[in-house]
N, C-alpha and C. Protein backbone atom coordinates (compact mmCIF):
# COMPACT_ATOMS: atom_id res chain seq x y z
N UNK A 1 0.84 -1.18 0.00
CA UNK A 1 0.00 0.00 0.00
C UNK A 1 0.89 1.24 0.00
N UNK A 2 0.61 1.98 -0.45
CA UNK A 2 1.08 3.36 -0.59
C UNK A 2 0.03 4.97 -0.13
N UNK A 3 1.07 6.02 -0.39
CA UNK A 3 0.05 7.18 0.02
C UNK A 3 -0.58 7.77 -1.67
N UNK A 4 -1.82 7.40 -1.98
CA UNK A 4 -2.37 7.48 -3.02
C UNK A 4 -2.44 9.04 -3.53
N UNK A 5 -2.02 10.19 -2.52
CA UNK A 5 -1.86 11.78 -2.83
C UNK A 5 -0.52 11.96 -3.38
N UNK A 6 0.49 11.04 -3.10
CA UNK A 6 2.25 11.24 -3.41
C UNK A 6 1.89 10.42 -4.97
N UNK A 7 2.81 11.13 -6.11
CA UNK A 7 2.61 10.77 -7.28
C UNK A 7 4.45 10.66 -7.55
N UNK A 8 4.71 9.26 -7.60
CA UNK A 8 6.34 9.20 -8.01
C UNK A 8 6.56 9.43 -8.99
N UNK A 9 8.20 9.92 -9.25
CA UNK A 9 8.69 10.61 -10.48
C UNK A 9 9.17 9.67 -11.41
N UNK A 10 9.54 8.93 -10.67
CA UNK A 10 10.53 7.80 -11.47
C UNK A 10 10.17 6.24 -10.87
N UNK A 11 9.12 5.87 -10.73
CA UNK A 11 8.36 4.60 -10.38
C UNK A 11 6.73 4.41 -10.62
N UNK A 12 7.36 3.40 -11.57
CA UNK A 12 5.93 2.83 -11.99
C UNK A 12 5.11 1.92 -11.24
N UNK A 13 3.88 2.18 -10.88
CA UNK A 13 3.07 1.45 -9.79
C UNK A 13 2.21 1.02 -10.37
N UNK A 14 2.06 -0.82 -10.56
CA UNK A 14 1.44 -1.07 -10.94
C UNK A 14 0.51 -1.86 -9.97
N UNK A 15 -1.37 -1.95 -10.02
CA UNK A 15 -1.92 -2.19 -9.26
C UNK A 15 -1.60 -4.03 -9.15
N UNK A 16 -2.34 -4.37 -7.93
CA UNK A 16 -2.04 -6.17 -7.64
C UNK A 16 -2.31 -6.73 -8.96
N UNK A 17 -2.04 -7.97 -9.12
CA UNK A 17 -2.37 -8.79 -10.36
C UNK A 17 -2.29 -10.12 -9.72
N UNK A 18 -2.62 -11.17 -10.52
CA UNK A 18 -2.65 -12.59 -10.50
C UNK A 18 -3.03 -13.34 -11.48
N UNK A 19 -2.63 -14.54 -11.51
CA UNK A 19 -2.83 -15.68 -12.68
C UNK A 19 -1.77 -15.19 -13.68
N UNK A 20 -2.41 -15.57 -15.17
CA UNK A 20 -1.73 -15.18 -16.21
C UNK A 20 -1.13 -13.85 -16.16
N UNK A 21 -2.16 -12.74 -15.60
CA UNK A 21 -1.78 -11.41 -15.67
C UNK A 21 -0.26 -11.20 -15.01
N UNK A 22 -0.10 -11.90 -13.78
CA UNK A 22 0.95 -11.73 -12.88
C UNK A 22 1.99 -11.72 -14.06
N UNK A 23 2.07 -13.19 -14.25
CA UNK A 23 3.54 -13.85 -14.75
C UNK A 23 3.73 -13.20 -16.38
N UNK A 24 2.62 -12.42 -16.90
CA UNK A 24 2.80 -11.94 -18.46
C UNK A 24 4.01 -10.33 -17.70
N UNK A 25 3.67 -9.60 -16.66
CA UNK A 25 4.39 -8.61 -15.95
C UNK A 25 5.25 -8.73 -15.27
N UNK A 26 5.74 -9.92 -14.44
CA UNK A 26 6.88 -10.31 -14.44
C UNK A 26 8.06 -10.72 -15.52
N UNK A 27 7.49 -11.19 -16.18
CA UNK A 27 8.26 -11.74 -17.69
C UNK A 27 8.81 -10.39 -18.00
N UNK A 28 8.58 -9.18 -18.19
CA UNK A 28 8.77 -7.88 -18.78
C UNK A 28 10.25 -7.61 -18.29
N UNK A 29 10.35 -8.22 -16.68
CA UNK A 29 11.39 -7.49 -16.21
C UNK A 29 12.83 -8.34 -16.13
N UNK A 30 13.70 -7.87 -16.01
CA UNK A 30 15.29 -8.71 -15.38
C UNK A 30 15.56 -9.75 -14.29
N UNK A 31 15.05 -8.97 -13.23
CA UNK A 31 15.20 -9.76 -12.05
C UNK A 31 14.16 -9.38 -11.10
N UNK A 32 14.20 -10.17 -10.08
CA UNK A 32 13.19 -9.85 -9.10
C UNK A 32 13.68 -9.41 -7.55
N UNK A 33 13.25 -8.71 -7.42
CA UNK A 33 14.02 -8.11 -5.92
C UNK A 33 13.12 -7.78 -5.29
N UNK A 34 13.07 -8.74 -3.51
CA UNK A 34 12.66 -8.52 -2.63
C UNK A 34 13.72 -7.91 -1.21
N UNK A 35 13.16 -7.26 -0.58
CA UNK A 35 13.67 -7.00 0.60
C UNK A 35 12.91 -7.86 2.10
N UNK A 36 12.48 -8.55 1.80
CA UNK A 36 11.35 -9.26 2.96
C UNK A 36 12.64 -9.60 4.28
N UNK A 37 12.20 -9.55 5.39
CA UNK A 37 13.20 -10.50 6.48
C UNK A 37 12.24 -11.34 7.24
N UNK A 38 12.73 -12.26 7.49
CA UNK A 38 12.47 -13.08 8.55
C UNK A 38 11.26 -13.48 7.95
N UNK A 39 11.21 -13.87 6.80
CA UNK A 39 9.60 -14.56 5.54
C UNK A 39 9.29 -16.31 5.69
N UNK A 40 8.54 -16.15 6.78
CA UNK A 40 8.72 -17.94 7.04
C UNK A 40 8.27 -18.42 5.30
N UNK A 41 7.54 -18.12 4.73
CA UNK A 41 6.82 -18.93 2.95
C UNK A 41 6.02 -18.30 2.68
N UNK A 42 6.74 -17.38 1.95
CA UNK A 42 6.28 -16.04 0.82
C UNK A 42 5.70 -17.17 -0.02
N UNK A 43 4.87 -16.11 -1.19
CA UNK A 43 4.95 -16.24 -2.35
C UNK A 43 5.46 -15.97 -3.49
N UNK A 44 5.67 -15.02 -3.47
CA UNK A 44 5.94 -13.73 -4.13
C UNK A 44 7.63 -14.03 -4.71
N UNK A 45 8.32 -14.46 -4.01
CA UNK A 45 9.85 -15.21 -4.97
C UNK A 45 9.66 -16.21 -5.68
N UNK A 46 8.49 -17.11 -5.39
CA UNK A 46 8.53 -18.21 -6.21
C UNK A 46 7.72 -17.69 -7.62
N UNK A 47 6.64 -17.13 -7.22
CA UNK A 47 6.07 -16.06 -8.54
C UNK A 47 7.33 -15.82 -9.06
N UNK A 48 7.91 -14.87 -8.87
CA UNK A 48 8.87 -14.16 -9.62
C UNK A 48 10.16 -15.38 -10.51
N UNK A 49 10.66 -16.57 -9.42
CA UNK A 49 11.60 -17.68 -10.10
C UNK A 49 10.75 -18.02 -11.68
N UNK A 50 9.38 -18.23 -11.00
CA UNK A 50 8.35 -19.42 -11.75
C UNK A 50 7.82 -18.42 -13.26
N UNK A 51 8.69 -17.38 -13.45
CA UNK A 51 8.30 -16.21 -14.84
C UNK A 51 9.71 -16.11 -15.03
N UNK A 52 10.67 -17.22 -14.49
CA UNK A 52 12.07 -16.92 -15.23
C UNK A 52 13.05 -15.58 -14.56
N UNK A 53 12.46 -15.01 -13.29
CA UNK A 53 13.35 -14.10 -13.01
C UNK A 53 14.55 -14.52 -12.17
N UNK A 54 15.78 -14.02 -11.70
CA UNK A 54 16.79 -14.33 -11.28
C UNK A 54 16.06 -13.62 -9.47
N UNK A 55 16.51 -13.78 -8.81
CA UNK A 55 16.18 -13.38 -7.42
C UNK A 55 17.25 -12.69 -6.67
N UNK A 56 17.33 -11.43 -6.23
CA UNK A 56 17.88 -10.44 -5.19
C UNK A 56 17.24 -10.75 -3.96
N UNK A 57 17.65 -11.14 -3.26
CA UNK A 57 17.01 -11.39 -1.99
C UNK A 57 17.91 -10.91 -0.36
N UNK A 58 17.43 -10.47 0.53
CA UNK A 58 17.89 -10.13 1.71
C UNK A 58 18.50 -11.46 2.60
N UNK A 59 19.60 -11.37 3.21
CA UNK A 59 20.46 -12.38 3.58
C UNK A 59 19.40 -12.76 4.92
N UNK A 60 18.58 -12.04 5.43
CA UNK A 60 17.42 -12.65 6.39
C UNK A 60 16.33 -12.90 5.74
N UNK A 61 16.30 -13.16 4.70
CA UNK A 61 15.17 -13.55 3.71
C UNK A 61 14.49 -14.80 4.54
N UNK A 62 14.75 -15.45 5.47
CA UNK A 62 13.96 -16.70 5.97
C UNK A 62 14.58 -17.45 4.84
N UNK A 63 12.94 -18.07 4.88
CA UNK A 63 12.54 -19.44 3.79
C UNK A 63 13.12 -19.06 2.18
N UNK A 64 13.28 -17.28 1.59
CA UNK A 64 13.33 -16.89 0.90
C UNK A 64 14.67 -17.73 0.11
N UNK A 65 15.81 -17.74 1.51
CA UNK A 65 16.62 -17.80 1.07
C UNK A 65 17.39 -18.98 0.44
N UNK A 66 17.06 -20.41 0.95
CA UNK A 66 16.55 -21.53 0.94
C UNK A 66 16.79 -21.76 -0.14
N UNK A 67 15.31 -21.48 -1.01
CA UNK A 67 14.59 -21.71 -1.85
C UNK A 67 15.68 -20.52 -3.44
N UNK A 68 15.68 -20.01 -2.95
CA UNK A 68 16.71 -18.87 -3.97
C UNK A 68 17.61 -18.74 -4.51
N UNK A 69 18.90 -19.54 -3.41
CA UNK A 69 20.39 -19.37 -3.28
C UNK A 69 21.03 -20.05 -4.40
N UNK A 70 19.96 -20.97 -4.99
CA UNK A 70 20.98 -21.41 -6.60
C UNK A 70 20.70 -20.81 -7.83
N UNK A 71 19.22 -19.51 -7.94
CA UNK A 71 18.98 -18.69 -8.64
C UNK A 71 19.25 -17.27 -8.43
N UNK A 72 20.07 -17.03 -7.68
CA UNK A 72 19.89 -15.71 -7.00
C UNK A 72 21.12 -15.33 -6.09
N UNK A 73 21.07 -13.97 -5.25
CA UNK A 73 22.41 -13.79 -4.43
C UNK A 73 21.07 -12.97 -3.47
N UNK A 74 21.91 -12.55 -2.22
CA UNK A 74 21.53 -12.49 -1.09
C UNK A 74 22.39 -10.74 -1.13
N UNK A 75 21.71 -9.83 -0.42
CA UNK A 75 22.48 -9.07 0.03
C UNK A 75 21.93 -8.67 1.28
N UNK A 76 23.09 -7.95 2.09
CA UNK A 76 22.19 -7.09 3.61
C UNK A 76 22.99 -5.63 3.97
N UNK A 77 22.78 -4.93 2.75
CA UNK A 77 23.27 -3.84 2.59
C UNK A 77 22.97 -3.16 1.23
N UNK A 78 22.40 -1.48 1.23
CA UNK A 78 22.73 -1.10 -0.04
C UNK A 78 23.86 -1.42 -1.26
N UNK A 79 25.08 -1.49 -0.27
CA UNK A 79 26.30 -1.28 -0.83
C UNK A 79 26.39 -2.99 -1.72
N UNK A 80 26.46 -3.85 -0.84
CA UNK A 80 26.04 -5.00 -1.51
C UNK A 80 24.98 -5.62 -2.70
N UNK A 81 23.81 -4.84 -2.23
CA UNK A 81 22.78 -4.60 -2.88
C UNK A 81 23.34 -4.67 -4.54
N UNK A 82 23.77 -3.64 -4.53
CA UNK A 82 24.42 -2.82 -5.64
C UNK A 82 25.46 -3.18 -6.44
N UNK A 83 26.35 -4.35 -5.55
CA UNK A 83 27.35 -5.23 -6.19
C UNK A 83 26.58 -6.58 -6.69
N UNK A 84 25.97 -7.41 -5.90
CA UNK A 84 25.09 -8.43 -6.34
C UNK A 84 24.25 -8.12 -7.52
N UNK A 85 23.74 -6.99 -7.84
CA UNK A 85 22.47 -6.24 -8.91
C UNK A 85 23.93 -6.60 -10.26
N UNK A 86 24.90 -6.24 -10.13
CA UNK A 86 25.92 -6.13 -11.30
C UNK A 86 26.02 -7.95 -11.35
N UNK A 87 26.17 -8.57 -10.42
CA UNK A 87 26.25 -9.95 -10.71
C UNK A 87 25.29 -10.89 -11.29
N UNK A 88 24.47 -10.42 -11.23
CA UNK A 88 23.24 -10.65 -11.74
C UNK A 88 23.15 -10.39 -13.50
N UNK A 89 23.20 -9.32 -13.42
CA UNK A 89 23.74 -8.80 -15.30
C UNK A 89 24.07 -9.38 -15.71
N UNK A 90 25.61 -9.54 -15.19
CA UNK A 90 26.73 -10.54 -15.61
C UNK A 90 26.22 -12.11 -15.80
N UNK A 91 25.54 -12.49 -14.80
CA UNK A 91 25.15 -13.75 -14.85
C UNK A 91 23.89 -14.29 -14.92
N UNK A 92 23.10 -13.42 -15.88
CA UNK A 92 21.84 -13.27 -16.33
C UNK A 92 21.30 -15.06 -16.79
N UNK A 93 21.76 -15.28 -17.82
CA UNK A 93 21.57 -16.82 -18.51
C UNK A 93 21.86 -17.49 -17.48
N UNK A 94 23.03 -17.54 -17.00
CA UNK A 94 22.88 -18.65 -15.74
C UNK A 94 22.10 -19.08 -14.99
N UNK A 95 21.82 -17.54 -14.38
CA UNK A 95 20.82 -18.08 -13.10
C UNK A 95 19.77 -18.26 -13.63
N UNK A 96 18.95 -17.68 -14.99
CA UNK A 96 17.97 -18.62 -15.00
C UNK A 96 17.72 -19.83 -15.73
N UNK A 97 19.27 -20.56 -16.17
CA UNK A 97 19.48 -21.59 -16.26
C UNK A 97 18.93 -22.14 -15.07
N UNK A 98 19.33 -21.84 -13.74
CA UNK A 98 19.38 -22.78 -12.51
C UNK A 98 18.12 -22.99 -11.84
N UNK A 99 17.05 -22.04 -12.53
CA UNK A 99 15.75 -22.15 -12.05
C UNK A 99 15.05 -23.67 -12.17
N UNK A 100 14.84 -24.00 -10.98
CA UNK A 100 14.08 -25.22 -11.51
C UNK A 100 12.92 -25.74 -11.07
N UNK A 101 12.34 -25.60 -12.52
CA UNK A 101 10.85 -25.12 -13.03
C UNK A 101 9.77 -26.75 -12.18
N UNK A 102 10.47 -27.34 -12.15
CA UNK A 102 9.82 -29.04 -11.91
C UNK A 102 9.63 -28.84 -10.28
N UNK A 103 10.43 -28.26 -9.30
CA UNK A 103 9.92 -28.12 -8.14
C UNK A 103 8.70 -26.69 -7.91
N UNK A 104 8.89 -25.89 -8.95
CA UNK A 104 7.77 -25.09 -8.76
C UNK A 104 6.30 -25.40 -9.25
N UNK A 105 6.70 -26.49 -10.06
CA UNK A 105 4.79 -27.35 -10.47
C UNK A 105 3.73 -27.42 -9.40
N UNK A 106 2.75 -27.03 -9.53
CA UNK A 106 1.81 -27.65 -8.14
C UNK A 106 1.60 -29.29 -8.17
N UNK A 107 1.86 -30.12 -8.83
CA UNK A 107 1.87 -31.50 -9.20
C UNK A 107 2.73 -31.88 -8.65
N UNK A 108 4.16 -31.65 -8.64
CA UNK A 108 4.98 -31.58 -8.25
C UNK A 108 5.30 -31.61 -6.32
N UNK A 109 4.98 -30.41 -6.32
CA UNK A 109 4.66 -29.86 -4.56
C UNK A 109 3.57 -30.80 -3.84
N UNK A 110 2.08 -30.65 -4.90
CA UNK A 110 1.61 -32.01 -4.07
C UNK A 110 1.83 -33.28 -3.93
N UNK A 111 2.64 -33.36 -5.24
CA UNK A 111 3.41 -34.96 -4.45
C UNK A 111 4.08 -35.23 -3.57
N UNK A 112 5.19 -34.12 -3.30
CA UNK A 112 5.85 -34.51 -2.16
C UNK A 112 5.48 -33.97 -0.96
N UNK A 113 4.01 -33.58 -0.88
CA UNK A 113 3.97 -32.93 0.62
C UNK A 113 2.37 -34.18 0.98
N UNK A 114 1.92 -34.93 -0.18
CA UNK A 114 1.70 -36.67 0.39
C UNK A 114 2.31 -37.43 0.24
N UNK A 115 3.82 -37.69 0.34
CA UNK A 115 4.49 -38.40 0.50
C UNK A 115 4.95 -38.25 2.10
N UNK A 116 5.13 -36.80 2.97
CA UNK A 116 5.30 -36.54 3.67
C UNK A 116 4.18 -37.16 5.00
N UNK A 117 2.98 -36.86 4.50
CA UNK A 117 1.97 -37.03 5.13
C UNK A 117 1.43 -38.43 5.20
C-alpha cells in the first residue's frame, strides 16, 4: 500500500495482479528483488523464479533464502545490494538456467507434501 496523494517521479506502480496477468508482468522485467526478512513462505519469490526471473534477496530472507540461493544472491546492505544487482547482469543466462521449473509445479509440490503425510 502506498500514500495514493504522493505521485512518483521515477516509479511505476502497478496495481495487484494474478494468474496469467501476474507472470505476463513479471516476464517484462530482469530480475526480481525482494527486501522481505524473517519470511517464514512467501509467495511472491517463487512467482517471480516461476516467470524466469533471477532473485535479489535479503540475507534474512527466511525461507526466501533456501529456496533462492541457486537462482539468485543475497544481500544485507545497499552497498552490496548494488554489487550483487551487477552480478546478476553478468550472470543473467545462468541463473535462469538454474531455475528449476519441476519443483515449482503444483503436481509436483503435491506430491511430495503426500508423500510426507
Amino acid at each position: 500500500r502506498y500514500n495514493k496523494d504522493y505521485t512518483p517521479k521515477k516509479t511505476k506502480l502497478v496495481e495487484p495482479l494474478h494468474g496469467k496477468e501476474l507472470g505476463e508482468e513479471l516476464r517484462k522485467h530482469d530480475v526480481y528483488v525482494t527486501a522481505s526478512r524473517w519470511e517464514p513462505c512467501g509467495m511472491h519469490h517463487i512467482e517471480g523464479a516461476a516467470s524466469g526471473l533471477p532473485i535479489l534477496f535479503h540475507k534474512e530472507g527466511g525461507g526466501i533464502n533456501e529456496f533462492c540461493k541457486n537462482h539468485g544472491y543475497e544481500y544485507d546492505s545497499f552497498d552490496i545490494f548494488l554489487k550483487q544487482l551487477e552480478q546478476v547482469k553478468d550472470n543473467l543466462v545462468q541463473l535462469r538456467d538454474n531455475i528449476n521449473y519441476e519443483s515449482l509445479d503444483i503436481l509436483h509440490c503435491c506430491g511430495k507434501f503426500y508423500e510426507v503425510i
